[in-house]
Protein backbone atom coordinates (compact mmCIF):
# COMPACT_ATOMS: atom_id res chain seq x y z
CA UNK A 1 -56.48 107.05 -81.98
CA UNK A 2 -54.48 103.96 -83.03
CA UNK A 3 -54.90 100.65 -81.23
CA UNK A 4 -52.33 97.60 -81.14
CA UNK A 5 -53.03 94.23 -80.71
CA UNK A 6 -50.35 91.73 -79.93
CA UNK A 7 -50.38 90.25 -83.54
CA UNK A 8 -51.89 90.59 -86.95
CA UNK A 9 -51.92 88.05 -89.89
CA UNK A 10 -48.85 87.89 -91.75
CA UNK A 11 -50.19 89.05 -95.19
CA UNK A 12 -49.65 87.88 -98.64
CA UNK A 13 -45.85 88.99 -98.84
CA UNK A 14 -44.21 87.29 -96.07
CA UNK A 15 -41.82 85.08 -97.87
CA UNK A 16 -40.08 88.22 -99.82
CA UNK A 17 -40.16 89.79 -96.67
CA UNK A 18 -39.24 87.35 -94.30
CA UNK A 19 -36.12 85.74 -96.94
CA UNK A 20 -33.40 87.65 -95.29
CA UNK A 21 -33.99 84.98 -92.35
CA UNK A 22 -34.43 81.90 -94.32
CA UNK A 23 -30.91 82.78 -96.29
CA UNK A 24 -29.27 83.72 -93.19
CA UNK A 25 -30.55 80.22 -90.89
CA UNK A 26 -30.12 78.14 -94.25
CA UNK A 27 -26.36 78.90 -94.03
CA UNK A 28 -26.49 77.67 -89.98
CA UNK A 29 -28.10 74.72 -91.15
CA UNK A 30 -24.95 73.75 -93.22
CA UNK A 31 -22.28 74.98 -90.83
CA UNK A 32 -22.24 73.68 -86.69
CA UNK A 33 -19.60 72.81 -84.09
CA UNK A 34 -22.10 70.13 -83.36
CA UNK A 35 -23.64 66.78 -84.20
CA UNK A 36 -26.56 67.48 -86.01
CA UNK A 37 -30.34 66.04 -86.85
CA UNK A 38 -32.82 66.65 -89.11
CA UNK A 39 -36.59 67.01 -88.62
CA UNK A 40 -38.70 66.90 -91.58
CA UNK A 41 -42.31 66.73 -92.28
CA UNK A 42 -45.37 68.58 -93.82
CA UNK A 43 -48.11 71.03 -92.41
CA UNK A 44 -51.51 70.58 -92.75
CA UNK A 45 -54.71 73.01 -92.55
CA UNK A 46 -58.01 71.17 -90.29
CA UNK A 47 -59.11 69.39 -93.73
CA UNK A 48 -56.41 67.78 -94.61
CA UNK A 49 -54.64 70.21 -97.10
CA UNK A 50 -51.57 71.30 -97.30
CA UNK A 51 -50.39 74.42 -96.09
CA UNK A 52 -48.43 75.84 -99.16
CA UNK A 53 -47.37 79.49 -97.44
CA UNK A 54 -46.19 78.82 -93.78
CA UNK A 55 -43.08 80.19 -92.00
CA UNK A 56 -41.26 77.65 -89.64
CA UNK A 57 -39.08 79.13 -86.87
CA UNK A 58 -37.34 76.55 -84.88
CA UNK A 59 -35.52 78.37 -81.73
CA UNK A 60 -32.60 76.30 -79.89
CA UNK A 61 -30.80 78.48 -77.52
CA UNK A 62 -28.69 76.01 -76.21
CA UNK A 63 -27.17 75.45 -79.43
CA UNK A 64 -26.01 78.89 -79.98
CA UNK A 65 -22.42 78.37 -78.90
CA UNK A 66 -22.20 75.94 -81.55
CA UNK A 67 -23.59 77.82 -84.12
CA UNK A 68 -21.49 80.86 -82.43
CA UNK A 69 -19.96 82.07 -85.99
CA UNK A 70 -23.25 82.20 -87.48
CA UNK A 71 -25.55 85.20 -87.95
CA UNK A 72 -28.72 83.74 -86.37
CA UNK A 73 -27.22 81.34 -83.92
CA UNK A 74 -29.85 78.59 -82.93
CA UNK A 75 -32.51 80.25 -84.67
CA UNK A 76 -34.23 78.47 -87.95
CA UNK A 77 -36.48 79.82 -90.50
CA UNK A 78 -38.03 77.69 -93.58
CA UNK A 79 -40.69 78.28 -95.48
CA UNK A 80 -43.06 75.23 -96.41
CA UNK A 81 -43.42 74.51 -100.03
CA UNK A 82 -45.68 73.28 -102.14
CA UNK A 83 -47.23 70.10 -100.53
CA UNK A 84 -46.64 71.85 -96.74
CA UNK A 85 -43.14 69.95 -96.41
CA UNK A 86 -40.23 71.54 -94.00
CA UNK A 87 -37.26 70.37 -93.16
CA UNK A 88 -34.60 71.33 -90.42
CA UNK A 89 -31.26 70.11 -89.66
CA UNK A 90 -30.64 71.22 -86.29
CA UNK A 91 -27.65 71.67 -83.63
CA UNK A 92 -27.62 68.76 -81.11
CA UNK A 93 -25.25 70.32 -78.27
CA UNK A 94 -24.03 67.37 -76.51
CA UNK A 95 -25.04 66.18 -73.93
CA UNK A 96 -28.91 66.89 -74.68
CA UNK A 97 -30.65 67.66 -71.84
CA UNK A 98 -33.68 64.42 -71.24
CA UNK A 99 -36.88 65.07 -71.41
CA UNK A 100 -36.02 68.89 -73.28
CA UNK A 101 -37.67 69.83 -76.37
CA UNK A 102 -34.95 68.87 -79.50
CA UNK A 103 -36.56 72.88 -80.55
CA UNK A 104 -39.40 75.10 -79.68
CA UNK A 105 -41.46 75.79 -83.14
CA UNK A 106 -43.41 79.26 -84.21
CA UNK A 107 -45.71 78.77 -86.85
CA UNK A 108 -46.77 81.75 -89.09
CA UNK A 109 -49.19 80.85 -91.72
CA UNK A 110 -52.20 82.29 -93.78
CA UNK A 111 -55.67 82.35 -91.81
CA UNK A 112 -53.77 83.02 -88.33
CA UNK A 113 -54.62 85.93 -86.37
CA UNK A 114 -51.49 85.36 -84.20
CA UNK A 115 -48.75 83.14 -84.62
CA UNK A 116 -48.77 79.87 -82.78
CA UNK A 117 -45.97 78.23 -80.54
CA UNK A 118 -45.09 74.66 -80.37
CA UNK A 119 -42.05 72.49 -79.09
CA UNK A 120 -41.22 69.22 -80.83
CA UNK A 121 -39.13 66.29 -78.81
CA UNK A 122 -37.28 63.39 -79.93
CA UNK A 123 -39.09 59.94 -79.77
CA UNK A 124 -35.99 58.00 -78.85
CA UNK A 125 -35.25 60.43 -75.89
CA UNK A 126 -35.37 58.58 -72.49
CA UNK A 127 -36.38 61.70 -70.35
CA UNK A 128 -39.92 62.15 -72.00
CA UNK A 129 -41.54 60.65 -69.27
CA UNK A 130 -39.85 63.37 -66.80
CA UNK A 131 -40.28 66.18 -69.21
CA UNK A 132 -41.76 68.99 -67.16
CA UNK A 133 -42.66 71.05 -70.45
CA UNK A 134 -44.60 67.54 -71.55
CA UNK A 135 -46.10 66.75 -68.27
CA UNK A 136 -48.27 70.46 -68.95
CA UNK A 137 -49.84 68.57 -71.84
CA UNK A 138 -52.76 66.18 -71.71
CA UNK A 139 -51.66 62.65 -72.15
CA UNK A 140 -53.68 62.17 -75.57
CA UNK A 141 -52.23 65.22 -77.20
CA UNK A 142 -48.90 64.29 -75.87
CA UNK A 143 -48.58 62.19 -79.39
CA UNK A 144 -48.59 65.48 -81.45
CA UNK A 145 -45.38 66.96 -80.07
CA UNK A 146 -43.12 63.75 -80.54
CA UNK A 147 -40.77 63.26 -84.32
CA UNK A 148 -40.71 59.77 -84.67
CA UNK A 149 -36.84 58.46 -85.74
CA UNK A 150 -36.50 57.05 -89.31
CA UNK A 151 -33.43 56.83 -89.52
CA UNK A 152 -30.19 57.56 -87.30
CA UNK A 153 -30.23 61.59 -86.50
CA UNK A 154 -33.54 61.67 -89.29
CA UNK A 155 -36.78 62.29 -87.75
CA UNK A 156 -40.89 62.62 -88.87
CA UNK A 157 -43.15 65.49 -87.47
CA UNK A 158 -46.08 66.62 -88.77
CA UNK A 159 -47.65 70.02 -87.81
CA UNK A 160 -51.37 69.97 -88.11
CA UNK A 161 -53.13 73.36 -87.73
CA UNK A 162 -56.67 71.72 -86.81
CA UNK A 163 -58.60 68.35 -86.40
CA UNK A 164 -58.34 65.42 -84.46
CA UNK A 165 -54.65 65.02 -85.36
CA UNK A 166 -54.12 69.02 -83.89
CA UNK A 167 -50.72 70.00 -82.90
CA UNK A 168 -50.70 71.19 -79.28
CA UNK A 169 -49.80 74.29 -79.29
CA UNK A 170 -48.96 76.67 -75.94
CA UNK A 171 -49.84 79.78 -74.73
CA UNK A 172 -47.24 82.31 -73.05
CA UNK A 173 -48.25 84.71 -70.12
């Protein structure tokens, strides 16, 4: 008798198998009825190290109707390279809704028995205080969901896997 359990570990072949998603999101990246951003940054394992072999979905649903012509509309997949680094240029429908995640994050990555979910919000955005999704996290992880602007529409987030510094991560029931 067989057995399933809500996830398994991605296995050693998940960036041939998986391309098909980062071609199809790489061509929503370039074309958008909307202003766009860009969050880019690196993931790290609980030492330190980079992660080298992670998948990066970044989910928007209220940017689908700009992305309507596309064939994954608000949906983003990139793989991290070599020193963990990602970067996604996203939709920003306007007007963004305050205190709303700028995207919800799924991280698939070597060493995971089940994939983990994250959200990532924009430093500069005056509803973070209100953010219900937010307010669910304690105050000193809080830190760890929040790209800090570099530059106009260019933001820094880091994903760490472990540690001090760990990403907070949800759970869905």
């Amino acid at each position: 008798m067989s057995h399933f359990t809500t996830s398994q570990t991605i296995g050693p072949f998940s960036h041939e198998a998986w391309q098909w998603a980062v071609d199809a999101s790489a061509a929503s990246q370039l074309e958008t009825s909307a202003a766009t951003i860009t969050i880019s940054g690196a993931i790290y394992d609980g030492d330190g190290v980079p992660v080298n072999d992670a998948q990066i979905e970044a989910w928007q649903p209220e940017a689908a109707g700009a992305e309507a012509t596309q064939a994954l509309p608000g949906f983003r997949r990139v793989p991290s390279g070599d020193q963990g680094e990602f970067s996604l240029r996203l939709s920003q429908p306007a007007p963004p809704s305050t205190g709303a995640p700028a995207t919800f994050i799924t991280v698939f990555a070597r060493g995971l028995v089940k994939h983990q979910f994250s959200a990532v919000f924009l430093e500069d955005d005056s509803g973070l205080a209100q953010s219900e999704i937010l307010q669910q996290v304690p105050a000193e992880r809080r830190p760890t969901l929040i790209a800090r602007k570099t530059a106009p529409g260019v933001y820094h987030w880091d994903i760490w896997m472990q540690s001090d510094k760990e990403t907070a991560f949800f759970d869905y029931v």
